[in-house]
Structures are given as C-alpha cells and as structure tokens.
Protein backbone atom coordinates (compact mmCIF):
# COMPACT_ATOMS: atom_id res chain seq x y z
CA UNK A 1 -21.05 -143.10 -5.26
CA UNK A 2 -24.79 -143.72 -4.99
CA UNK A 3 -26.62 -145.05 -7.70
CA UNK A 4 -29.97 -144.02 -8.55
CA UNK A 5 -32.43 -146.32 -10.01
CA UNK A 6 -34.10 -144.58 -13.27
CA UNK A 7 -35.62 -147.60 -14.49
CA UNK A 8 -39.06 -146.54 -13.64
CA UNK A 9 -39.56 -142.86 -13.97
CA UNK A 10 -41.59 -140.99 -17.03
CA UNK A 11 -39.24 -138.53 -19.59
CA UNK A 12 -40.57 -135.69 -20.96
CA UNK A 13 -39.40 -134.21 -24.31
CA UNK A 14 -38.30 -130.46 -24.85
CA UNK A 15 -40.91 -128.91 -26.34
CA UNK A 16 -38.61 -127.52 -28.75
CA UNK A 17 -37.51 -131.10 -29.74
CA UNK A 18 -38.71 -132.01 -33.13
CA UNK A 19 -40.02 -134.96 -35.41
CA UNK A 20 -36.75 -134.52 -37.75
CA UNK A 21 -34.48 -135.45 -35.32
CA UNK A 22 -33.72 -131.65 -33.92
CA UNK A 23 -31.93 -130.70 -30.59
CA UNK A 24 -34.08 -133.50 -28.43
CA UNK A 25 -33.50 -133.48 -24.44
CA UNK A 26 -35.15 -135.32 -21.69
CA UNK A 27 -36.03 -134.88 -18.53
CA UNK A 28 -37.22 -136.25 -15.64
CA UNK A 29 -38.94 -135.81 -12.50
CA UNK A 30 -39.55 -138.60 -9.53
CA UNK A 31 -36.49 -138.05 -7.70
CA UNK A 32 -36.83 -135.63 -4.74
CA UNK A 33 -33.30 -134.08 -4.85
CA UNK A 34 -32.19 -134.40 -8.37
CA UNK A 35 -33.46 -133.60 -11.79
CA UNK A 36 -32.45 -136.66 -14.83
CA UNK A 37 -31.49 -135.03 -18.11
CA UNK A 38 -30.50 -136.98 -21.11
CA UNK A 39 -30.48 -137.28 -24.71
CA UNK A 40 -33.16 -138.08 -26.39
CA UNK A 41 -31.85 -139.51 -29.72
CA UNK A 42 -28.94 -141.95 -27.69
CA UNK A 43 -30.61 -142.58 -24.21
CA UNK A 44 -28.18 -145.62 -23.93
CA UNK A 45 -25.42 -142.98 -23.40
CA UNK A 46 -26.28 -142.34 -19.92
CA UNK A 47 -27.73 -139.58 -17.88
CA UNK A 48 -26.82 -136.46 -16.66
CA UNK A 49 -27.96 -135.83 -12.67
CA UNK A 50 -28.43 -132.01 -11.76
CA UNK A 51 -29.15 -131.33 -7.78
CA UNK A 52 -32.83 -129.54 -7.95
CA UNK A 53 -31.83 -126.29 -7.13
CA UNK A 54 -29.51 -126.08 -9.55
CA UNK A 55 -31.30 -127.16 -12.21
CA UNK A 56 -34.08 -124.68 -11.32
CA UNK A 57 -31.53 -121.92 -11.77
CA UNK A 58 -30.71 -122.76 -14.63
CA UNK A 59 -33.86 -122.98 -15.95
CA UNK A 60 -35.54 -119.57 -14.50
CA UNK A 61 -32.09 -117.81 -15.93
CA UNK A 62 -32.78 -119.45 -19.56
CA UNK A 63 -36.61 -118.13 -18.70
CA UNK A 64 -34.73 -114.10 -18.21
CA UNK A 65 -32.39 -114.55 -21.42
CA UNK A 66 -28.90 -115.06 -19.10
C-alpha cells in the first residue's frame, strides 16, 4: 500500500458546514490523482482517499440531484 503524505496540504470546509458543529467535511486538493476527504470535527480519525475521477462524479451527480 502506498502512503500518501497529507501533512502539508490546505482543507477546505463544506460550505454547508456550520459554526454549531453541523455536518462538517473536508477536502483537499494537492494530490494529482486523488481527492482527501475527512471529517472535520475528528480529523485524527483518518482520511478517506477518492481517485479524482471518481470523486468528480460524484460530485457533478450531487450537482443534478442523483
């Protein structure tokens, strides 16, 4: 298994993340093949790794309402 090294990248927080603690998730972009996802409120618990194309599926079908 190959590691990745996320010690250095920048998250950004779902803009429909809130101050009271609502549904927070991360994510990441520096890596050229994978997208980092994670929880905002228990980073420590790891990181989920999705292959860029299939992240960007997922994201364009939550864009259409699938």
């Amino acid at each position: 298994m190959r590691v990745n090294d996320l010690s250095n990248i920048w998250w950004r927080k779902s803009s429909y993340s809130n101050t009271d603690g609502g549904e927070c998730l991360e994510v990441a972009a520096g890596l050229p093949s994978h997208i980092p996802v994670r929880d905002s409120k228990a980073p420590s618990y790891g990181t989920l790794l999705f292959e860029a194309s299939a992240w960007a599926a997922f994201v364009d079908g939550v864009k259409q309402g699938r």
